[in-house]
N, C-alpha and C. Protein backbone atom coordinates (compact mmCIF):
# COMPACT_ATOMS: atom_id res chain seq x y z
N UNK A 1 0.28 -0.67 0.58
CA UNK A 1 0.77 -1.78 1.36
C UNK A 1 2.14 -1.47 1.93
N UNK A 2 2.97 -0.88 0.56
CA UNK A 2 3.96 -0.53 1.72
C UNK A 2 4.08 0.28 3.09
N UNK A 3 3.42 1.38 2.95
CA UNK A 3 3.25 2.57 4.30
C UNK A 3 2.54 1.63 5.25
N UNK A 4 1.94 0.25 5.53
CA UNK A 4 1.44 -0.71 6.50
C UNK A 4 2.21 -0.75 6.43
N UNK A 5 3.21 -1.88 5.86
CA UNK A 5 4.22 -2.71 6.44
C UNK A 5 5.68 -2.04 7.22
N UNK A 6 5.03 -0.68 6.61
CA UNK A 6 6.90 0.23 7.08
C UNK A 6 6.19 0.86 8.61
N UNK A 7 4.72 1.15 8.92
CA UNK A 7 4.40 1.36 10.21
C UNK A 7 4.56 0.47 10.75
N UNK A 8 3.93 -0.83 10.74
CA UNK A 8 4.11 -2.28 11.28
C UNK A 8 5.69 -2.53 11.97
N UNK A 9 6.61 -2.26 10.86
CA UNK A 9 7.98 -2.65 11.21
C UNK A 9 8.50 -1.98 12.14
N UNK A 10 8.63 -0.31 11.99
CA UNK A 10 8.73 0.70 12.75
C UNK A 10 8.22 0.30 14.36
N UNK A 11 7.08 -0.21 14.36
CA UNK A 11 6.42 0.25 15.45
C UNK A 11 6.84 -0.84 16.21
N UNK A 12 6.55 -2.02 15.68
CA UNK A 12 7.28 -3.45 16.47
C UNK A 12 8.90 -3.26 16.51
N UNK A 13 9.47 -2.80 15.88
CA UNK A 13 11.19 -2.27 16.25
C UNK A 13 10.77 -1.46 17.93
N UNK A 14 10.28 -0.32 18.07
CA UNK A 14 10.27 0.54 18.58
C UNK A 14 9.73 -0.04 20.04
N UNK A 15 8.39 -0.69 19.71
CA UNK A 15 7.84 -1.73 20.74
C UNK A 15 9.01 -2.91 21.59
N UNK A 16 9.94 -3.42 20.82
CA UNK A 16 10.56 -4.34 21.26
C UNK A 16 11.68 -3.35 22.33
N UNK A 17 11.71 -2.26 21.54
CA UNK A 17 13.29 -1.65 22.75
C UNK A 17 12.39 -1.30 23.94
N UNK A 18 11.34 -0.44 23.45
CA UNK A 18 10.61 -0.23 25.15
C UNK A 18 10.14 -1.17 26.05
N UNK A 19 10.09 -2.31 25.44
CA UNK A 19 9.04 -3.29 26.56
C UNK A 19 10.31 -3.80 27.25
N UNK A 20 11.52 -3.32 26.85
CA UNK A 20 12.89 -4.07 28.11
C UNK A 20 12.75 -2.55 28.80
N UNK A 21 12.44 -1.39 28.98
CA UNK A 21 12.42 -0.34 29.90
C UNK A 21 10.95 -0.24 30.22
N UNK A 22 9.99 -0.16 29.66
CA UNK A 22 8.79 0.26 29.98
C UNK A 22 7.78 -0.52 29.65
N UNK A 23 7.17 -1.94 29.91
CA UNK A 23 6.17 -2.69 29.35
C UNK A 23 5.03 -1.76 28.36
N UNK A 24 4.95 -0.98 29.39
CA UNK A 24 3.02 -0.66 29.04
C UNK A 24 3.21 0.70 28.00
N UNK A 25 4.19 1.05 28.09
CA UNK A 25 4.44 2.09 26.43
C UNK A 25 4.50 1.34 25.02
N UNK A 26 5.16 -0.27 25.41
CA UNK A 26 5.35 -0.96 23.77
C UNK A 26 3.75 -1.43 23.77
N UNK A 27 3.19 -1.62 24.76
CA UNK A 27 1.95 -1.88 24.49
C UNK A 27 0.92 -0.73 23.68
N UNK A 28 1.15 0.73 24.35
CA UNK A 28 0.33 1.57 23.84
C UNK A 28 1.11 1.57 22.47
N UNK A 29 2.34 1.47 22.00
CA UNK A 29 2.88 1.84 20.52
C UNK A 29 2.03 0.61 20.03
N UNK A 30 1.83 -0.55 20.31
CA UNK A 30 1.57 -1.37 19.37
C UNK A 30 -0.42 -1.46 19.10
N UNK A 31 -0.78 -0.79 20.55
CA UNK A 31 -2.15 -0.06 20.26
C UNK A 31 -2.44 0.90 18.90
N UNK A 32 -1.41 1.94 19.25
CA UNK A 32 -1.45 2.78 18.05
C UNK A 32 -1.15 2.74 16.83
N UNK A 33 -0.35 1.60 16.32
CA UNK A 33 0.11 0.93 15.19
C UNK A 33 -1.32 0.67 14.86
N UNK A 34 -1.69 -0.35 15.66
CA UNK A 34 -3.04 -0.77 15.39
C UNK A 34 -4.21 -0.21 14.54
N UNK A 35 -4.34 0.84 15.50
CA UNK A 35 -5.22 1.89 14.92
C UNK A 35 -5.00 2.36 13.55
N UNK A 36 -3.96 2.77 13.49
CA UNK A 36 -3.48 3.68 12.63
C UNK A 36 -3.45 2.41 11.12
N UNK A 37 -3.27 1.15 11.35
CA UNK A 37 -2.97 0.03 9.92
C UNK A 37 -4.88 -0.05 9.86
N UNK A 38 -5.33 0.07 10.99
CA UNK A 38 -6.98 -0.19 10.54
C UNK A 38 -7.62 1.30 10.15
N UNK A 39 -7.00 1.92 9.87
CA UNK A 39 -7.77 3.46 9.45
C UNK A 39 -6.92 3.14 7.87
N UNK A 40 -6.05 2.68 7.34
CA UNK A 40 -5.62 2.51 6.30
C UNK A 40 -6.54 1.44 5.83
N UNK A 41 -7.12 0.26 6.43
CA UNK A 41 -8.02 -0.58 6.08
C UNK A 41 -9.38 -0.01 5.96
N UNK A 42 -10.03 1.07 6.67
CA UNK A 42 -11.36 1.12 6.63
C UNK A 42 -11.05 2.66 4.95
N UNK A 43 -9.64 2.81 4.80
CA UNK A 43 -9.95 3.67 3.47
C UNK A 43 -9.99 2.87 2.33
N UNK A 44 -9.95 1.25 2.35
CA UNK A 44 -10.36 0.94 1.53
C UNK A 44 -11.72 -0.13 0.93
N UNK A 45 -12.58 0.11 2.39
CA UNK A 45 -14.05 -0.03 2.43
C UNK A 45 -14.62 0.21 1.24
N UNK A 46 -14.22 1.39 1.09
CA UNK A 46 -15.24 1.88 -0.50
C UNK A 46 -14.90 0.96 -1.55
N UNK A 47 -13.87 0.96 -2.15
CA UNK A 47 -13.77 -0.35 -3.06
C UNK A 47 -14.42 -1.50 -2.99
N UNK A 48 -13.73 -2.71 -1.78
CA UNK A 48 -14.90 -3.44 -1.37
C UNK A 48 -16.67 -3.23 -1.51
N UNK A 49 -16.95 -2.14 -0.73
CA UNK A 49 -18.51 -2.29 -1.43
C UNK A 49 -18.68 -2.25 -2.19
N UNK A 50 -18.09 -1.17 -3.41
CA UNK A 50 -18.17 -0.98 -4.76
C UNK A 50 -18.42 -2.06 -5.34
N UNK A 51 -17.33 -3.28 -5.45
CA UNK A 51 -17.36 -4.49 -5.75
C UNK A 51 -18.04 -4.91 -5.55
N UNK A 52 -18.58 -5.10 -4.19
CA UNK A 52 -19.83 -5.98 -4.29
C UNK A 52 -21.35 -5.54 -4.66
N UNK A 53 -21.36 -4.40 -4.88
CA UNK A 53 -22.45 -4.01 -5.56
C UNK A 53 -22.06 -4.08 -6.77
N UNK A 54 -21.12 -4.36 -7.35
CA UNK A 54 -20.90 -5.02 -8.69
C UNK A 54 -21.65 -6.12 -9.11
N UNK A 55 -20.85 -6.88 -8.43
CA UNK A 55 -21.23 -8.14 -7.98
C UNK A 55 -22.29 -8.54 -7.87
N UNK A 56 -23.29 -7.67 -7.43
CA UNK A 56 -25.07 -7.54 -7.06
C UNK A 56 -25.50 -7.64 -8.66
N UNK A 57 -25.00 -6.35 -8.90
CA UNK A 57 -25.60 -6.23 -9.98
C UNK A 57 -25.57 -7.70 -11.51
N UNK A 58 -24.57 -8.11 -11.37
CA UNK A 58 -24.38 -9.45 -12.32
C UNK A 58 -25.20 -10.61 -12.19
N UNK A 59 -25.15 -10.50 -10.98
CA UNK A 59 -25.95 -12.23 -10.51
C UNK A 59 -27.36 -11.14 -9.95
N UNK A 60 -28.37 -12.18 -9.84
CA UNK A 60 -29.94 -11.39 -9.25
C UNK A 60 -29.67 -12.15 -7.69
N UNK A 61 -29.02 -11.66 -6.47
CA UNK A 61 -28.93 -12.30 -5.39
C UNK A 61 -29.66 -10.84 -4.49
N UNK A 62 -30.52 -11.02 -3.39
CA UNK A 62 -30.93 -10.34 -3.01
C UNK A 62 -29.78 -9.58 -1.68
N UNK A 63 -29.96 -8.55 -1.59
CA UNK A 63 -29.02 -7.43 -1.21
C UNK A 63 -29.00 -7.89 0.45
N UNK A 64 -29.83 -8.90 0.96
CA UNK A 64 -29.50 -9.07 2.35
C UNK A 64 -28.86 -9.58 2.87
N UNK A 65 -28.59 -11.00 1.75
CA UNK A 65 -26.98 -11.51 1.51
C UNK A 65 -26.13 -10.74 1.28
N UNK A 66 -26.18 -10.04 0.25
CA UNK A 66 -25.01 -9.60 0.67
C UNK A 66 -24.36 -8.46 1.43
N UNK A 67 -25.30 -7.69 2.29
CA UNK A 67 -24.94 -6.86 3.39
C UNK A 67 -24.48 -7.86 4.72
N UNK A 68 -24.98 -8.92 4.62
CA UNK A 68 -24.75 -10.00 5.71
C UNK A 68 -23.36 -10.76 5.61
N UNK A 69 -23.07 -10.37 4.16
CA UNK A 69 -21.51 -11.06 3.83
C UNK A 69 -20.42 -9.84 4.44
N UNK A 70 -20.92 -8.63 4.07
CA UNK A 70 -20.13 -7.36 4.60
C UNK A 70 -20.21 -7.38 6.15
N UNK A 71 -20.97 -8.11 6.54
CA UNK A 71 -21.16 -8.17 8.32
C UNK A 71 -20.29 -9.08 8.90
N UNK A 72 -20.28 -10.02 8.02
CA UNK A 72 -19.57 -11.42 8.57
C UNK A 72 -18.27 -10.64 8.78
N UNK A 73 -17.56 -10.09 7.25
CA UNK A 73 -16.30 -9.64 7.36
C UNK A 73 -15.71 -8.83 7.80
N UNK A 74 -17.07 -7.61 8.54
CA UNK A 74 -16.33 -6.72 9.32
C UNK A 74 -16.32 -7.53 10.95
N UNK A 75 -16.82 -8.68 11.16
CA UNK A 75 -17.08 -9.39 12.79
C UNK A 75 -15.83 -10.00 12.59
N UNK A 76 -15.71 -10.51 11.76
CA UNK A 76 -14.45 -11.46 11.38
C UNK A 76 -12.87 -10.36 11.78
N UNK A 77 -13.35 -9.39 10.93
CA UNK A 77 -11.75 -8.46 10.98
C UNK A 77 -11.82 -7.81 12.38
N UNK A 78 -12.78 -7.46 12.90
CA UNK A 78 -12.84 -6.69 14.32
C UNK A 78 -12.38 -7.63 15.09
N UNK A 79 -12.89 -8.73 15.42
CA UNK A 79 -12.45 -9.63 16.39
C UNK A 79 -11.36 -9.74 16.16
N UNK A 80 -10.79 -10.43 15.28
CA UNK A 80 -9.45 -10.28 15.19
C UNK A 80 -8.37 -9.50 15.57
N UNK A 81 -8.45 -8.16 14.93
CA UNK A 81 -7.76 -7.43 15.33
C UNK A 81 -7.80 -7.07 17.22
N UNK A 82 -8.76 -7.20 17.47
CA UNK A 82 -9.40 -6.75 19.03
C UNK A 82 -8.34 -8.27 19.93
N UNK A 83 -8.39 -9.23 18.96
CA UNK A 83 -7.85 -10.45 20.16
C UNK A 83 -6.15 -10.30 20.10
N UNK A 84 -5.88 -9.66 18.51
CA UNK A 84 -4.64 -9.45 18.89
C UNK A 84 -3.92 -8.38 19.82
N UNK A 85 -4.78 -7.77 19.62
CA UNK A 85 -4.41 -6.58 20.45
C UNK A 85 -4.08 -7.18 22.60
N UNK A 86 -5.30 -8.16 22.55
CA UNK A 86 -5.56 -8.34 23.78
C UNK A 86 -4.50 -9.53 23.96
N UNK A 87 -4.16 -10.61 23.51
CA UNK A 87 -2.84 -10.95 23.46
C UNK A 87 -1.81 -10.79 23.22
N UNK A 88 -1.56 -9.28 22.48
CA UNK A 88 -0.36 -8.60 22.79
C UNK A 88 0.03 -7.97 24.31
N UNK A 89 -0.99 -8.01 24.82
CA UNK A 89 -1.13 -7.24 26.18
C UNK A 89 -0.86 -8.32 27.25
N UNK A 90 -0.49 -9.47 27.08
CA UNK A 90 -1.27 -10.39 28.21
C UNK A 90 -2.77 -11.11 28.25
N UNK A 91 -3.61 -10.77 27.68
CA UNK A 91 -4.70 -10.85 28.08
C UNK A 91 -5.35 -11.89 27.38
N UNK A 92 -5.11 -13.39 27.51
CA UNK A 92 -5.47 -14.33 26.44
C UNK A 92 -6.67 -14.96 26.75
N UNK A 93 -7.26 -14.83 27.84
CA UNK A 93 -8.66 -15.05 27.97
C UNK A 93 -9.62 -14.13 27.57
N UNK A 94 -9.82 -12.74 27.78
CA UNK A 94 -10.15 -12.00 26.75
C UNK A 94 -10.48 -12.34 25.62
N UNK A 95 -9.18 -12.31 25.05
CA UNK A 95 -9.18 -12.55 23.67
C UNK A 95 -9.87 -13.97 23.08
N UNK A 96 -9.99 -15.34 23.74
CA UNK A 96 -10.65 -16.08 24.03
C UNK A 96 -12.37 -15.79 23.83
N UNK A 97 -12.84 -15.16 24.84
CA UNK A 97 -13.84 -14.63 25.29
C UNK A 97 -14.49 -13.77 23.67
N UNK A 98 -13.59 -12.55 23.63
CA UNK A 98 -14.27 -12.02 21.86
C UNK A 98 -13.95 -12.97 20.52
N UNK A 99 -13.33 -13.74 20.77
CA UNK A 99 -13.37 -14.95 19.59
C UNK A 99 -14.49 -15.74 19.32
N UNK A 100 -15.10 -15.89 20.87
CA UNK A 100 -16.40 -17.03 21.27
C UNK A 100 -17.71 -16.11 20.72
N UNK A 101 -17.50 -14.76 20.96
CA UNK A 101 -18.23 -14.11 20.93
C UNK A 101 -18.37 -13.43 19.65
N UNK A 102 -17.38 -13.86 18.58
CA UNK A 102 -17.53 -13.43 17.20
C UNK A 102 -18.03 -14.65 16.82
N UNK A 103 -17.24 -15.62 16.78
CA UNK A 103 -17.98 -17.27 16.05
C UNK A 103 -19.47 -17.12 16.46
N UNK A 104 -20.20 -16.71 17.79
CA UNK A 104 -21.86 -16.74 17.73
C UNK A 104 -22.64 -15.81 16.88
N UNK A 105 -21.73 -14.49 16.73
CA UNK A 105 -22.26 -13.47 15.90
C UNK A 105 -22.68 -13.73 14.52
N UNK A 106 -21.30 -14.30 13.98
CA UNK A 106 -21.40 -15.01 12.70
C UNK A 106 -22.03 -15.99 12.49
N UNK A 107 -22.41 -16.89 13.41
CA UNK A 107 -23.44 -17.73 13.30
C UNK A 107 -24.99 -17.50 13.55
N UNK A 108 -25.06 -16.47 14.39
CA UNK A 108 -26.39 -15.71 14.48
C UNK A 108 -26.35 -15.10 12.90
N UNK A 109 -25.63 -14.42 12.19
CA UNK A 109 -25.92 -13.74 10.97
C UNK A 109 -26.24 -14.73 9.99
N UNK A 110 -25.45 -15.96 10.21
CA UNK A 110 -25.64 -17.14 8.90
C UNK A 110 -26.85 -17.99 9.04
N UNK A 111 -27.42 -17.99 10.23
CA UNK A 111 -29.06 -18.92 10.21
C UNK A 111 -30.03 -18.66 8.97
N UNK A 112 -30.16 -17.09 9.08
CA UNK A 112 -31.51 -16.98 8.55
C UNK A 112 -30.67 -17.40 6.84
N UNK A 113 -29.96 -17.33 6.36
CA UNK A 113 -29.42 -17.83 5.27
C UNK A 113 -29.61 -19.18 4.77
N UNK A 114 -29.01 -20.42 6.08
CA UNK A 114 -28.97 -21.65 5.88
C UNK A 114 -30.74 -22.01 5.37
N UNK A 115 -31.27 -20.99 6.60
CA UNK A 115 -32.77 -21.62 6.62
C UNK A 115 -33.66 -21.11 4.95
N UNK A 116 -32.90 -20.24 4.45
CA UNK A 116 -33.50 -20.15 3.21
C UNK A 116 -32.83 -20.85 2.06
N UNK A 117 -31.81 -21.06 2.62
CA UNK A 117 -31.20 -22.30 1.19
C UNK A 117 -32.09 -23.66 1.91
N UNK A 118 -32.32 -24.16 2.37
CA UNK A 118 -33.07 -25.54 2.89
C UNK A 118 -34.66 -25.30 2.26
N UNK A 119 -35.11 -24.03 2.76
CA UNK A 119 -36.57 -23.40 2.03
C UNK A 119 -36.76 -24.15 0.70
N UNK A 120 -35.08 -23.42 -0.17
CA UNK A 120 -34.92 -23.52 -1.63
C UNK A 120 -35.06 -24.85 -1.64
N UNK A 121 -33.98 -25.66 -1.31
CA UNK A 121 -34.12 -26.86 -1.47
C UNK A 121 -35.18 -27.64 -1.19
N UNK A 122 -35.71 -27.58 -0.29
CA UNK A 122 -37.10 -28.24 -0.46
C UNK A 122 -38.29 -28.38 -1.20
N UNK A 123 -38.51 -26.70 -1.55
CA UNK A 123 -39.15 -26.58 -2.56
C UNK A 123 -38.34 -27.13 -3.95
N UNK A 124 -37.57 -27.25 -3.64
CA UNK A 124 -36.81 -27.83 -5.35
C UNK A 124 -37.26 -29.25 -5.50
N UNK A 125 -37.25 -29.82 -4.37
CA UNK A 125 -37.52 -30.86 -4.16
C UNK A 125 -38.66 -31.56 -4.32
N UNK A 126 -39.78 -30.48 -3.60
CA UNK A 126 -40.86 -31.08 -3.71
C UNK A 126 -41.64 -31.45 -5.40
């Protein structure tokens, strides 16, 4: 965490002096910050799954949930990062635009879910 936060700082220091001489260089530094804090995030992917195949293993939940939970959270973190990026730039409709377009994703992934907890419940019911 620290080597994020000391690139982070670095780079937004560095970003702030260029964008009074050169807009579109603090932009590419804060591109490359970017990159570079999400390659520190995807090295710790493996843990995360680990865990949740932990996790699998304790409770009997079938594995499509939870590859669909790992989906949500990589739509969730991509967009994100992708809108900040695009409103660091100017670009707030964009960023708008892949927000709209993550909330449907995630809601396309969560149907077939809802529709099998309602399944459950009904049959519980009946």
């Amino acid at each position: 965490m620290l080597k994020v936060a000391a690139i982070g700082l670095a780079s937004a220091l560095v970003a702030m002096q260029l964008k009074q001489v050169k807009t579109e260089y603090s932009n590419y530094i804060a591109l490359a910050a970017g990159i570079i804090i999400f390659s520190f995030t995807l090295s710790k992917l493996d843990v995360i799954t680990e865990t949740i195949n932990q996790i699998q293993s304790y409770i009997s939940i079938d594995s499509v949930y939870m590859k669909t939970l790992v989906k949500m959270i990589g739509i969730t973190y991509l967009s994100e990062f992708s809108c900040n990026i695009c409103r660091d730039a100017g670009y707030s409709s964009i960023a708008g635009q892949i927000e709209i377009f993550a909330k449907l994703s995630i809601m396309g992934l969560s149907l077939p879910i809802i529709l099998a907890l309602l399944d459950t419940i009904t049959q519980f019911l009946s």
